[in-house]
C-alpha atoms as a PDB file:
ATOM      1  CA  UNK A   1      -7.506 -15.596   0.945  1.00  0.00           C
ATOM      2  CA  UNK A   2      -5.689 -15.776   4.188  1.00  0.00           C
ATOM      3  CA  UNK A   3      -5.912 -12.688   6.755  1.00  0.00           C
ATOM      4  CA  UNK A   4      -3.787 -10.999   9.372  1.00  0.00           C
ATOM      5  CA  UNK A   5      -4.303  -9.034  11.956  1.00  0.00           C
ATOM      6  CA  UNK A   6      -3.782  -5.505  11.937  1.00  0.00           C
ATOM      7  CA  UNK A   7      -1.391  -4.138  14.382  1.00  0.00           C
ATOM      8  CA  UNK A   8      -3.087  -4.093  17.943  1.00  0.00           C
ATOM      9  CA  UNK A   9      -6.082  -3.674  16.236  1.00  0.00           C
ATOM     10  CA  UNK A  10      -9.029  -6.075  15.632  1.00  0.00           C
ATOM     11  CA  UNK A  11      -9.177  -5.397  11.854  1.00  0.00           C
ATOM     12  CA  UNK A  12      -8.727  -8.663  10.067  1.00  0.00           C
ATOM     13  CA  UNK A  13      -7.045  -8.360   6.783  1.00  0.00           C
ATOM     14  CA  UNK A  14      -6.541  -9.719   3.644  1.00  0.00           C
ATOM     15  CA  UNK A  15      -2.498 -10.510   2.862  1.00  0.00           C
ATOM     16  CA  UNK A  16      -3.436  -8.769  -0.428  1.00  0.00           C
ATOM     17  CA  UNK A  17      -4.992  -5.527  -0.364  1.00  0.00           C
ATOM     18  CA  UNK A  18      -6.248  -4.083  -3.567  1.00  0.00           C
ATOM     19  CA  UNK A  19      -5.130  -0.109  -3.837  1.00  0.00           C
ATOM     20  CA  UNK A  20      -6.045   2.785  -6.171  1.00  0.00           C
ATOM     21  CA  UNK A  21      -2.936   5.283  -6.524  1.00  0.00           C
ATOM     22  CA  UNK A  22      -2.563   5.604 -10.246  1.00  0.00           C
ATOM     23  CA  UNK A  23      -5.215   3.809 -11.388  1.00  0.00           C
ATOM     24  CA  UNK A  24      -9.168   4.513 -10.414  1.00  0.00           C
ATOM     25  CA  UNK A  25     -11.077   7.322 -10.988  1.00  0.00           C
ATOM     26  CA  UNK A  26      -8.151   8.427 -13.310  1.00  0.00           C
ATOM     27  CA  UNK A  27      -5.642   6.411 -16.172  1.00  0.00           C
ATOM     28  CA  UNK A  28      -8.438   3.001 -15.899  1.00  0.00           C
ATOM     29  CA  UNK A  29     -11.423   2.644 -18.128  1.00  0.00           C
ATOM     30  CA  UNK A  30     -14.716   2.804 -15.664  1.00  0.00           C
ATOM     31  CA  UNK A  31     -15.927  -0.711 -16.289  1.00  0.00           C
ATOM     32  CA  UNK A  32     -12.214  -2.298 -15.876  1.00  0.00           C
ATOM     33  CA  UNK A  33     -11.723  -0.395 -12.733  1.00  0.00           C
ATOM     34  CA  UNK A  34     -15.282  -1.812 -11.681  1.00  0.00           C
ATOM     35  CA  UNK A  35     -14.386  -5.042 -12.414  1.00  0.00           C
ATOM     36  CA  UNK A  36     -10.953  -5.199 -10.779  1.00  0.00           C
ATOM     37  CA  UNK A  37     -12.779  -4.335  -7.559  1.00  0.00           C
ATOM     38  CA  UNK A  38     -15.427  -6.524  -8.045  1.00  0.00           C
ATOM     39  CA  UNK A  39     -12.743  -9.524  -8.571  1.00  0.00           C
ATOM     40  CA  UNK A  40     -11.172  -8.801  -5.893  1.00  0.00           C
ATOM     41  CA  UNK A  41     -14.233  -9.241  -3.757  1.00  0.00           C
ATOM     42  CA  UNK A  42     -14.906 -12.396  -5.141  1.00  0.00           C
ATOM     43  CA  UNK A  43     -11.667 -13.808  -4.673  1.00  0.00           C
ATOM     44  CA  UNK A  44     -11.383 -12.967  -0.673  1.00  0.00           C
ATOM     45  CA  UNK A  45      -9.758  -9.678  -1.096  1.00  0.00           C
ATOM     46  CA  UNK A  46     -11.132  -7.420   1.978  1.00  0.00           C
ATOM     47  CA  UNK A  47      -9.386  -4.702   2.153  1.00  0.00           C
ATOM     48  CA  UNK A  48      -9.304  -1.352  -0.098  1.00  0.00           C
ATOM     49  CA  UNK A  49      -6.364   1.212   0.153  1.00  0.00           C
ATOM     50  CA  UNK A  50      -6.867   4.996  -0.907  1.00  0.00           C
ATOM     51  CA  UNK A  51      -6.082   8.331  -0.165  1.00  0.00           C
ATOM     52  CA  UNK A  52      -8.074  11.624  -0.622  1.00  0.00           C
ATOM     53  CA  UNK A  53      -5.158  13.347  -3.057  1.00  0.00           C
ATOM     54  CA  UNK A  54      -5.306   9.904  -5.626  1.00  0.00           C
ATOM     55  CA  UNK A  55      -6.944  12.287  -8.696  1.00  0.00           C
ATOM     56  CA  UNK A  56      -7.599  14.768  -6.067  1.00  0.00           C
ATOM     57  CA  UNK A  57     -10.514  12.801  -4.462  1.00  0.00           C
ATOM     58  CA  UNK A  58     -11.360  11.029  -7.888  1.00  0.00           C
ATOM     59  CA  UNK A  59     -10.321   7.743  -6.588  1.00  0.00           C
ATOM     60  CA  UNK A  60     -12.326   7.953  -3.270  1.00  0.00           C
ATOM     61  CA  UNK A  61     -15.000   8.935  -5.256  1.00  0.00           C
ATOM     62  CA  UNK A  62     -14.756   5.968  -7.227  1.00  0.00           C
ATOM     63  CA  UNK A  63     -14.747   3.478  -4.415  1.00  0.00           C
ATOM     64  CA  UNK A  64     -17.521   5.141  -2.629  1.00  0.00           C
ATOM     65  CA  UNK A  65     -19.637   4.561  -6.017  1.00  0.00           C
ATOM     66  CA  UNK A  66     -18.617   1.142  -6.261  1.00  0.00           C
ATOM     67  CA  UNK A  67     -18.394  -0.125  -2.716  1.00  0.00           C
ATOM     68  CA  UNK A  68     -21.844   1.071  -2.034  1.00  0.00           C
ATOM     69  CA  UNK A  69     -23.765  -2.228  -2.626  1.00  0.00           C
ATOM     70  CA  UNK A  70     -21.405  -4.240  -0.263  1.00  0.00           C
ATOM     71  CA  UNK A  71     -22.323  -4.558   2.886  1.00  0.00           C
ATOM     72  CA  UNK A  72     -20.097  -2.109   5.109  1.00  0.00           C
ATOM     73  CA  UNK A  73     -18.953  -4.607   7.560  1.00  0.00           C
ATOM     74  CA  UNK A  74     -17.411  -6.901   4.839  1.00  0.00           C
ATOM     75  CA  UNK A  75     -14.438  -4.756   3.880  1.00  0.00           C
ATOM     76  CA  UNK A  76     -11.931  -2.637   5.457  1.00  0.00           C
ATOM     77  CA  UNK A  77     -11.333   0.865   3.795  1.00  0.00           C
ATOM     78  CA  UNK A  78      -8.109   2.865   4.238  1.00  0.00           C
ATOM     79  CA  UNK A  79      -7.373   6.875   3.586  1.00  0.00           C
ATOM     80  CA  UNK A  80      -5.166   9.142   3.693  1.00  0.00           C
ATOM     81  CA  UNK A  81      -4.479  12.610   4.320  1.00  0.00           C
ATOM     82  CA  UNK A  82      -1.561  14.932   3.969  1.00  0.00           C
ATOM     83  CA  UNK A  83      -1.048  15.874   0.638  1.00  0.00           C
ATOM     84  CA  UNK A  84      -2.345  18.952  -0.839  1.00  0.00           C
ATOM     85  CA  UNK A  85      -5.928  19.184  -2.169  1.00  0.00           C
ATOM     86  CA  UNK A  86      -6.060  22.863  -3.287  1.00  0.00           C
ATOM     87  CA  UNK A  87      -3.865  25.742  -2.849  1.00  0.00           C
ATOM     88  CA  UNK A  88      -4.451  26.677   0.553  1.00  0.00           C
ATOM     89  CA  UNK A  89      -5.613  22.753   1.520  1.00  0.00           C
ATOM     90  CA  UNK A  90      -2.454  20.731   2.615  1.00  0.00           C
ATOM     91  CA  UNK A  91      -0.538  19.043   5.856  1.00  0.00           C
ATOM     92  CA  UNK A  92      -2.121  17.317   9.156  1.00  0.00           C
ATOM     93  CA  UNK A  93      -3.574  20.711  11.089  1.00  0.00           C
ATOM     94  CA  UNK A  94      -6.361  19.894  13.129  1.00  0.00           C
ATOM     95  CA  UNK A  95      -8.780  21.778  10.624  1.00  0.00           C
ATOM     96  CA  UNK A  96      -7.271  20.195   8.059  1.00  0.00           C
ATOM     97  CA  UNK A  97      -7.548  16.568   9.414  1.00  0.00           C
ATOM     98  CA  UNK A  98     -11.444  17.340  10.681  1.00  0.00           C
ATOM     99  CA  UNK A  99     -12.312  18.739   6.824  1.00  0.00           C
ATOM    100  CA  UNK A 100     -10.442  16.537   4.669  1.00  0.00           C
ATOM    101  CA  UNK A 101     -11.797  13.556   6.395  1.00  0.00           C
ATOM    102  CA  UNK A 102     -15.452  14.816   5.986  1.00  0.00           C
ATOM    103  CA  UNK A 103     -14.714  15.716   2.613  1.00  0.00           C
ATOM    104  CA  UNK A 104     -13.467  11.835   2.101  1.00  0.00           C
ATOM    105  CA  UNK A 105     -16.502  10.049   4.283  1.00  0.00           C
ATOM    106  CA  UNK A 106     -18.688  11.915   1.952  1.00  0.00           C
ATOM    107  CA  UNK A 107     -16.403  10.720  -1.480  1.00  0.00           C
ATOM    108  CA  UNK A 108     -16.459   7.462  -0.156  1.00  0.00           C
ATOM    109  CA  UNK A 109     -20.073   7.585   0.793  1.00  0.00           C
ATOM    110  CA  UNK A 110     -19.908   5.732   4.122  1.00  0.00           C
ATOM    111  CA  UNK A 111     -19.914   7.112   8.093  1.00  0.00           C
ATOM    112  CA  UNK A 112     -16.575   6.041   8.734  1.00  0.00           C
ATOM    113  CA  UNK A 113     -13.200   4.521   7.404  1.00  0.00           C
ATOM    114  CA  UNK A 114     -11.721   1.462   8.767  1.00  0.00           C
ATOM    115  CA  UNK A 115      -7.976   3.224   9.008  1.00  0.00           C
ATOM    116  CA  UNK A 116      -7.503   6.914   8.336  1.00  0.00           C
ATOM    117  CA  UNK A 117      -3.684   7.246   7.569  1.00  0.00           C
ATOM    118  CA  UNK A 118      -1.465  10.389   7.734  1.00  0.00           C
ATOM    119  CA  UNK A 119       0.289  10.102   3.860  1.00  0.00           C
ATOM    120  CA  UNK A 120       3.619  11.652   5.617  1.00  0.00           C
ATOM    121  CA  UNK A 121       5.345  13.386   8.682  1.00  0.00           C
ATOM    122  CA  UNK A 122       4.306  17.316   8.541  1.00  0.00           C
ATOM    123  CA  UNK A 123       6.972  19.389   9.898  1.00  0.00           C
ATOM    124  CA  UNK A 124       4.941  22.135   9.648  1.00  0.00           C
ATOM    125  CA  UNK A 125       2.528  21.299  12.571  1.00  0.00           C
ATOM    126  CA  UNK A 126       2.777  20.235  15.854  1.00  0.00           C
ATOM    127  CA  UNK A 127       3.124  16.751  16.629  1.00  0.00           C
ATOM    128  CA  UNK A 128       0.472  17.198  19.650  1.00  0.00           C
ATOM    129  CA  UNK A 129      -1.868  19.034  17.254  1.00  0.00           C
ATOM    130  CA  UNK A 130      -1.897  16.097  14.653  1.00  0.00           C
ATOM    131  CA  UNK A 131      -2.129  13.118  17.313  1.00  0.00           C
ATOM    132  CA  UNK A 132      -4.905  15.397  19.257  1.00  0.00           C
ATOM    133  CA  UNK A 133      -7.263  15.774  16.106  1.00  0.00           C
ATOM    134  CA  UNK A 134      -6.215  12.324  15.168  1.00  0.00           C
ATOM    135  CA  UNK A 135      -7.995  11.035  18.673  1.00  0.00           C
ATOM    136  CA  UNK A 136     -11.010  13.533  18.125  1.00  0.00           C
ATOM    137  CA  UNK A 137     -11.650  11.644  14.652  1.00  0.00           C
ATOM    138  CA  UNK A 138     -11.908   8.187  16.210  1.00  0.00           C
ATOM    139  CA  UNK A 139     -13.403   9.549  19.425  1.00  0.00           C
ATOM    140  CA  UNK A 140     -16.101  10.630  16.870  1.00  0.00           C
ATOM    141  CA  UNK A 141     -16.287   7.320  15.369  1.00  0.00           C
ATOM    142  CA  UNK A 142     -15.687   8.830  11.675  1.00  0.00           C
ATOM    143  CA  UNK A 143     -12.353   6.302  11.755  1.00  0.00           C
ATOM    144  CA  UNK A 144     -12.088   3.055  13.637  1.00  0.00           C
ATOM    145  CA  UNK A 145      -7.876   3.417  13.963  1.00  0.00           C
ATOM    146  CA  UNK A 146      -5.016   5.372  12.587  1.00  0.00           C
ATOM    147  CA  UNK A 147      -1.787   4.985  10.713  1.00  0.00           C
ATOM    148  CA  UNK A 148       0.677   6.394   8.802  1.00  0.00           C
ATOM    149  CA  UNK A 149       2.916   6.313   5.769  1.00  0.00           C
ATOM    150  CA  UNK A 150       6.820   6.994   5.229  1.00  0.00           C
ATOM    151  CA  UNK A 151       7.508   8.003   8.819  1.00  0.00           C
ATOM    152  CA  UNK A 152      10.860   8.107  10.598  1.00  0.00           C
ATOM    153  CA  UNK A 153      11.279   5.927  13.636  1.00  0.00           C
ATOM    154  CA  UNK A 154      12.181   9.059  16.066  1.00  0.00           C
ATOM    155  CA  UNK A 155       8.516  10.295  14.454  1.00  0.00           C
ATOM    156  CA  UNK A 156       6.683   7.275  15.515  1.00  0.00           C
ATOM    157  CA  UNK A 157       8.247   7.115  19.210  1.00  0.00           C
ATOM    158  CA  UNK A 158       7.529  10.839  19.345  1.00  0.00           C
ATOM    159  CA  UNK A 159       3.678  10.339  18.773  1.00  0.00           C
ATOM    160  CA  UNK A 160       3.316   7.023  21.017  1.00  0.00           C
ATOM    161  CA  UNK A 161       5.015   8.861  23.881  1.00  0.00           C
ATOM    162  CA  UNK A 162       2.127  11.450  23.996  1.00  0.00           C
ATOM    163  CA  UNK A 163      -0.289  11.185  26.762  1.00  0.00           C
ATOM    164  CA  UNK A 164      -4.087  10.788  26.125  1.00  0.00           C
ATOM    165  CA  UNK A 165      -3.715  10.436  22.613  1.00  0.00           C
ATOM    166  CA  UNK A 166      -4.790   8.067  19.681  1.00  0.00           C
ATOM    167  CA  UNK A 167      -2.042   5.227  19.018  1.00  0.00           C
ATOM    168  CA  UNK A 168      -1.265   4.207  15.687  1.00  0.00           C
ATOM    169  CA  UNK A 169      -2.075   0.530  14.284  1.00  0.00           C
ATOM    170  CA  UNK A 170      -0.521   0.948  10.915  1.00  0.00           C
ATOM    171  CA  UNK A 171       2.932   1.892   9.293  1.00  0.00           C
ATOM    172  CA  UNK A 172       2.833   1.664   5.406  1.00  0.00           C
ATOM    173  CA  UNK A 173       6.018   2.063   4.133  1.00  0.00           C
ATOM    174  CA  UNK A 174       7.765   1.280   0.445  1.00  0.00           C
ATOM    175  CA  UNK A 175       9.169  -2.176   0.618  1.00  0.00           C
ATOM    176  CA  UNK A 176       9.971  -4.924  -1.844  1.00  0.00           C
ATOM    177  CA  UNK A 177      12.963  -7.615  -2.606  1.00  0.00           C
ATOM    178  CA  UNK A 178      14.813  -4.492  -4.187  1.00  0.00           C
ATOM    179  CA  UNK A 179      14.394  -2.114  -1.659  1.00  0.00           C
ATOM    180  CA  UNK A 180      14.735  -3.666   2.109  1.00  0.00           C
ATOM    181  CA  UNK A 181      15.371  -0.339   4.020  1.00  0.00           C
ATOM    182  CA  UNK A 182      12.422  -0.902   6.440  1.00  0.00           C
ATOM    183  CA  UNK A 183      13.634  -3.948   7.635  1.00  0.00           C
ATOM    184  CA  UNK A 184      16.534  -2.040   9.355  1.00  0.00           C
ATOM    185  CA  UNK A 185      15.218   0.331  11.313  1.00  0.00           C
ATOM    186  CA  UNK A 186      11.497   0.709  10.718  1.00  0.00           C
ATOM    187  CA  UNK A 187      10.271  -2.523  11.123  1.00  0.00           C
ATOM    188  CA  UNK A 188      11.725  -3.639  14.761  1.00  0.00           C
ATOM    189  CA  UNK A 189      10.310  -0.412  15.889  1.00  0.00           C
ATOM    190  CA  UNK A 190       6.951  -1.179  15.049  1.00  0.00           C
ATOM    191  CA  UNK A 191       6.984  -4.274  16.175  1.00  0.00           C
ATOM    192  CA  UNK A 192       7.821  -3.321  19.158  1.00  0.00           C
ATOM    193  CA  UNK A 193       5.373  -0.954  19.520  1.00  0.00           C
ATOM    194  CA  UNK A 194       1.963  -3.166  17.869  1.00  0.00           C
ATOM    195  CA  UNK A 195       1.963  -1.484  14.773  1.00  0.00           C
ATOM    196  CA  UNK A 196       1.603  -3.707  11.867  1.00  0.00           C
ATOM    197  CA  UNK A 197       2.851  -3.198   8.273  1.00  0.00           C
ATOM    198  CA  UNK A 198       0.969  -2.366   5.547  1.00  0.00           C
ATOM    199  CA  UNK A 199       3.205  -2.179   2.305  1.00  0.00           C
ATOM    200  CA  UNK A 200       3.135  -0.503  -0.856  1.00  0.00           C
ATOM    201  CA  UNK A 201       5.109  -0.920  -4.195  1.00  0.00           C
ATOM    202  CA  UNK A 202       5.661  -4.610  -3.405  1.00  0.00           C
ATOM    203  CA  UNK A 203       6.676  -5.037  -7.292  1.00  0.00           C
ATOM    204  CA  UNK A 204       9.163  -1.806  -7.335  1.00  0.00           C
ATOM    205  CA  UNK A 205       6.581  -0.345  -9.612  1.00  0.00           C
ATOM    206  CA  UNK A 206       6.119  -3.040 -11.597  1.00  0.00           C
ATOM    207  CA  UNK A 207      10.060  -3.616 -12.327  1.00  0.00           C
ATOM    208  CA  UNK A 208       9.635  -7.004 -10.514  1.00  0.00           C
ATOM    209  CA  UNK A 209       7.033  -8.249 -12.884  1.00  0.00           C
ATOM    210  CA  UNK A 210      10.011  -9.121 -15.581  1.00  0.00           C
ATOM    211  CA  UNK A 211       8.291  -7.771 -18.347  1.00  0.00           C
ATOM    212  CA  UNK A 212      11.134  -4.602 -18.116  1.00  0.00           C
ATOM    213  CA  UNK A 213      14.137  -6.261 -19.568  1.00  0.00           C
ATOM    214  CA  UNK A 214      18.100  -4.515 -20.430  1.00  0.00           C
ATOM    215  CA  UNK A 215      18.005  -5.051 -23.580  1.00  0.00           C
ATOM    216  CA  UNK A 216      14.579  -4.898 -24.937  1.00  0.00           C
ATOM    217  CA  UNK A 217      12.526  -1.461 -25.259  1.00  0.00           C
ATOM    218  CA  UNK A 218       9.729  -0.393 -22.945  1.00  0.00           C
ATOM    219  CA  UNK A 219       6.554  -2.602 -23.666  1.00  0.00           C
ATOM    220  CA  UNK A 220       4.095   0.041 -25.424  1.00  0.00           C
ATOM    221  CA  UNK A 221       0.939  -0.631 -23.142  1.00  0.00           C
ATOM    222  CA  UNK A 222       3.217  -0.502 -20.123  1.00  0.00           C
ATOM    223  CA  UNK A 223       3.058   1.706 -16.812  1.00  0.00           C
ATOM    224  CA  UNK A 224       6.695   2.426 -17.567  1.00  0.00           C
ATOM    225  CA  UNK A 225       5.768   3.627 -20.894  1.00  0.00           C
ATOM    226  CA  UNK A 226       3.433   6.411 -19.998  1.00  0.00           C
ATOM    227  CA  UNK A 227       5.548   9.922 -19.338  1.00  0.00           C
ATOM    228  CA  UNK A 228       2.791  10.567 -16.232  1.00  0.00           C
ATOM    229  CA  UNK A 229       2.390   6.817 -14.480  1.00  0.00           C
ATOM    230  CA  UNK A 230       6.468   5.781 -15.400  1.00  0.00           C
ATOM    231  CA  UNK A 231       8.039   8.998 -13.351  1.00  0.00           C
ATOM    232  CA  UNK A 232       8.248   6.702 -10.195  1.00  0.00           C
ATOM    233  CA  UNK A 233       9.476   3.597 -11.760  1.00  0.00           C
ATOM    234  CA  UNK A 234      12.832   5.358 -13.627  1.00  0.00           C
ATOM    235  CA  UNK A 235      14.761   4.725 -10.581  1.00  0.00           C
ATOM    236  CA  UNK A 236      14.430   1.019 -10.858  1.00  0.00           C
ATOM    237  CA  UNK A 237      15.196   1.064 -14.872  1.00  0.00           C
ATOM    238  CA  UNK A 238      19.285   0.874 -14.449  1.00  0.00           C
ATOM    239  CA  UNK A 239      20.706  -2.094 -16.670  1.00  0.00           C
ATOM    240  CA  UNK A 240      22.060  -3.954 -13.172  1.00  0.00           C
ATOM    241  CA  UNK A 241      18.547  -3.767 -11.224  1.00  0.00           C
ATOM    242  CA  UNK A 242      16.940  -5.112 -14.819  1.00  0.00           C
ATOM    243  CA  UNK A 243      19.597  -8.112 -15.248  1.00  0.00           C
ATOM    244  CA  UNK A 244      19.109  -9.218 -11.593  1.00  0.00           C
ATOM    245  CA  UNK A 245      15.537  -9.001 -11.923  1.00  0.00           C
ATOM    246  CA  UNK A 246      15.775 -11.195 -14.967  1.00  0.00           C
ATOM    247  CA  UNK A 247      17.691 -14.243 -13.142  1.00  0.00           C
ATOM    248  CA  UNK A 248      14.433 -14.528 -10.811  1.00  0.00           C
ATOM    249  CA  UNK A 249      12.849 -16.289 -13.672  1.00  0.00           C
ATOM    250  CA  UNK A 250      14.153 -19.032 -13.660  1.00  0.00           C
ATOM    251  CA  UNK A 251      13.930 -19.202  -9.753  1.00  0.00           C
ATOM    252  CA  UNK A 252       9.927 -18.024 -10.000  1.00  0.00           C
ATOM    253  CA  UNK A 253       9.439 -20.827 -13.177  1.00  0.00           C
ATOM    254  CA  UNK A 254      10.692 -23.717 -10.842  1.00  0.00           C
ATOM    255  CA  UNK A 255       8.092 -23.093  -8.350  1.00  0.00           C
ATOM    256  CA  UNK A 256       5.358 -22.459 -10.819  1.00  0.00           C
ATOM    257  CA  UNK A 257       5.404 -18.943 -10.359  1.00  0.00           C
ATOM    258  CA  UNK A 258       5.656 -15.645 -12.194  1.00  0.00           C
ATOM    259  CA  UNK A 259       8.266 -13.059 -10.795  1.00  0.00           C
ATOM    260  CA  UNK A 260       5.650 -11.296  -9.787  1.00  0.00           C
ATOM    261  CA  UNK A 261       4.343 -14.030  -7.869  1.00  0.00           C
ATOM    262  CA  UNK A 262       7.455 -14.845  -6.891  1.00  0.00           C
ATOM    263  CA  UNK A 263       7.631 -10.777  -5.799  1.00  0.00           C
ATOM    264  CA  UNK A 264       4.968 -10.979  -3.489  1.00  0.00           C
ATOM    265  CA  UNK A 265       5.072 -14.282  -1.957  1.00  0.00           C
ATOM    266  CA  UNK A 266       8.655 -12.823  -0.631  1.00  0.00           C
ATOM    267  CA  UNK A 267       6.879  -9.982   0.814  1.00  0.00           C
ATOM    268  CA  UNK A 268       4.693 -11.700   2.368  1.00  0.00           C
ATOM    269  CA  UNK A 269       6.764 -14.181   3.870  1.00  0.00           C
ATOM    270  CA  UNK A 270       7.692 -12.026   7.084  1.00  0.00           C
ATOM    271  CA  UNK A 271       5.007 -11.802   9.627  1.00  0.00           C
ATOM    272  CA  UNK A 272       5.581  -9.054  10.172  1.00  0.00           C
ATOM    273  CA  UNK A 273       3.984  -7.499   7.397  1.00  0.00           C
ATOM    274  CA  UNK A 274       0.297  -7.702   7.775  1.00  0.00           C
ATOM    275  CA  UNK A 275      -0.390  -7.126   4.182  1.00  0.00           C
ATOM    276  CA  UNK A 276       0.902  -5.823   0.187  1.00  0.00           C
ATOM    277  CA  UNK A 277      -0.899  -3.429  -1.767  1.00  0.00           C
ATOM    278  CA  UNK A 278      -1.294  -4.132  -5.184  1.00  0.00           C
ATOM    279  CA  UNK A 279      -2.786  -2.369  -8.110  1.00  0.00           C
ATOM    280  CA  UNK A 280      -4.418  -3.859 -11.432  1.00  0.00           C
ATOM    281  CA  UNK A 281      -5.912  -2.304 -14.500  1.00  0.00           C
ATOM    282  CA  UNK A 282      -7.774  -5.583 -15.539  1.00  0.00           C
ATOM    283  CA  UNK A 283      -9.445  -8.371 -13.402  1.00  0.00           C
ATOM    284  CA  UNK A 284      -6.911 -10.535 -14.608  1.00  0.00           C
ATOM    285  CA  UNK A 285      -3.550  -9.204 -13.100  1.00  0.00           C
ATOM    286  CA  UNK A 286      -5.894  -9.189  -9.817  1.00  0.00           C
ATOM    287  CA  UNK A 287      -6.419 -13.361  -9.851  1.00  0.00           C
ATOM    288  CA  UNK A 288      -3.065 -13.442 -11.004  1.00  0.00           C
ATOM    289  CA  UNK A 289      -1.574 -11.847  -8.013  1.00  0.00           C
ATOM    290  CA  UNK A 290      -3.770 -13.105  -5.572  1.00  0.00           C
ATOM    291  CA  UNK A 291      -1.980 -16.449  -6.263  1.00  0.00           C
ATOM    292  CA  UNK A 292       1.131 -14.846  -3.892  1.00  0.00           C
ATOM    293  CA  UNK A 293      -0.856 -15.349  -0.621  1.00  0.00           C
ATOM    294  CA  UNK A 294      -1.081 -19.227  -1.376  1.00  0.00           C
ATOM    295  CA  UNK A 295       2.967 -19.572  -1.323  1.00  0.00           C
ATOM    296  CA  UNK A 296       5.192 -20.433   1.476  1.00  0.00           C
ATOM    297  CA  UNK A 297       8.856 -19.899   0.212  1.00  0.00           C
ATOM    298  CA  UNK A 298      11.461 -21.882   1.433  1.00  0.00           C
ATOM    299  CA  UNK A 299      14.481 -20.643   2.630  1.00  0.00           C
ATOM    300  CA  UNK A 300      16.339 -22.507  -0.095  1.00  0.00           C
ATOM    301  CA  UNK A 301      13.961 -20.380  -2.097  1.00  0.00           C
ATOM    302  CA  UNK A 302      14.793 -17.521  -0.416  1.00  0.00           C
ATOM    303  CA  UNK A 303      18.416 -17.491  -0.515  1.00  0.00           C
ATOM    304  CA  UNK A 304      18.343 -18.070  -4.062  1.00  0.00           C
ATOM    305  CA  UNK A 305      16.584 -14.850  -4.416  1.00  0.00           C
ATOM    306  CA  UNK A 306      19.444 -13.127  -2.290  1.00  0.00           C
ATOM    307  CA  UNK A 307      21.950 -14.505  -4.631  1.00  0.00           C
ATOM    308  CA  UNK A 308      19.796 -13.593  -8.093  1.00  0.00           C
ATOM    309  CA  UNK A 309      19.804  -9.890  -6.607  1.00  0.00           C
ATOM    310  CA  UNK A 310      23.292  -9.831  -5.452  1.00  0.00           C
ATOM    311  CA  UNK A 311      24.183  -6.292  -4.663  1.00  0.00           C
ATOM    312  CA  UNK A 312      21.662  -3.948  -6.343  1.00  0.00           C
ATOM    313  CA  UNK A 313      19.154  -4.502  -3.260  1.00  0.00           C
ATOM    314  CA  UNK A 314      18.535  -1.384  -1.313  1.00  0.00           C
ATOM    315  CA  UNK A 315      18.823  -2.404   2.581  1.00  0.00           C
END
């Protein structure tokens, strides 16, 4: 498993980093969840992504359990905070960032997390308040560097231009050969500024797997299937996004490949993205994606995959 570096940080990565949302501590069976993790290690998978509102702690908690009998300083650990946790328990105050990251150190059963990520912008506090408890956190060693997820670009200059503060490492965004908007905007501005990308949904919620097909119902077992997990994947179910999806077969099958493969290797072919989040509900979808980080695409490859998609890419 190849690695990248983080941002300006010194956290080496793997390309593929195994994440939780959805999955453990909640819809996957304890010993599959176990064992998805546990492949993962095996295979050269280092780095974990969670946050403290996946099942409302449930999947930290899970982790923590799990990750307990590796040695800390053979993975990197990523969480999150933002979202609400109770009624009165929300948004990136400084008591809120100093007592929901105690609250995940002790779910996740270790002294400190690699990356500690704000989940989004909060409008509701002040910018200087967030990036101020942000810099007591790693200043207390309870998190090695900071990030965050679905920010604007005026947002991210806003917090670097602070004095005496904490910079971010870390940008994780929503990216994937159907939805490009990062590239645009989000992307030069982090690399301008040493931040690194960490992206989730690389498989548009599993749409780019090809098993979701315009004329063919739902699989029954599916993600898609499920009225809870399939509410974020409905977006990507309209009969153009399905048919374009469908001509990357062929275009995965000459190479080998799966389109999921075929998904993620075009992720990570820009170097600028340090690595893709994936999730898996069985050991075997987590070998099976691995594969991605082995692939160099070509550019005859690539614009292939341009003209398969056509126009129902989001840019």
């Amino acid at each position: 498993m190849r690695r990248r570096r983080l941002g300006s940080s010194d956290l080496e990565v793997s390309e593929i980093a195994l994440g939780s949302w959805l999955t453990y501590g909640q819809s996957v069976e304890r010993s599959r969840a176990e064992a998805c993790v546990r492949r993962a290690l095996d295979l050269g998978v280092n780095f974990f992504d969670t946050a403290n509102m996946y099942g409302r702690g449930a999947a930290e908690s899970f982790l923590g359990e799990v990750l307990v009998s590796v040695p800390r300083g053979e993975y990197v650990l990523a969480t999150k905070v933002y979202f609400p946790m109770s009624d009165t328990d929300r948004g990136l105050s400084r008591e809120q960032i100093h007592k929901q990251l105690d609250a995940s150190l002790e779910r996740l059963r270790t002294d400190y997390v690699d990356l500690y990520q704000c989940h989004r912008y909060d409008v509701d506090t002040p910018l200087e308040e967030t990036m101020q408890a942000l810099t007591e956190v790693v200043a207390a060693g309870k998190a090695r560097y900071v990030g965050f997820s679905q920010w604007k670009p005026r947002q991210i200059r806003a917090a670097y231009a602070l004095a005496d503060t904490v910079r971010f490492v870390s940008s994780q965004p929503r990216y994937s050969m159907l939805d490009r908007r990062p590239e645009r905007r989000l992307f030069p501005t982090c690399d301008e500024l040493g931040i690194g990308q960490v992206v989730y949904s690389p498989l548009a919620q599993g749409v780019l797997t090809g098993k979701y097909a315009p004329d063919r119902p739902v699989p029954e077992n599916s993600r898609a299937a499920n009225p809870e997990l399939g509410r974020t994947s409905k977006r990507f179910f309209d009969p153009a996004i399905l048919g374009a999806v469908a001509r990357l077969g062929p275009i995965a099958e000459s190479l080998g490949l799966s389109t999921a493969q075929l998904a993620l290797s075009w992720v990570l072919r820009d170097s600028r993205v340090t690595a893709a989040i994936i999730g898996a509900s069985r050991p075997e979808q987590v070998e099976h994606n691995i594969v991605a980080a082995e692939i160099d695409l070509d550019q005859a490859t690539l614009d292939a995959v341009d003209r398969a998609l056509g126009d129902v890419v989001r840019r």
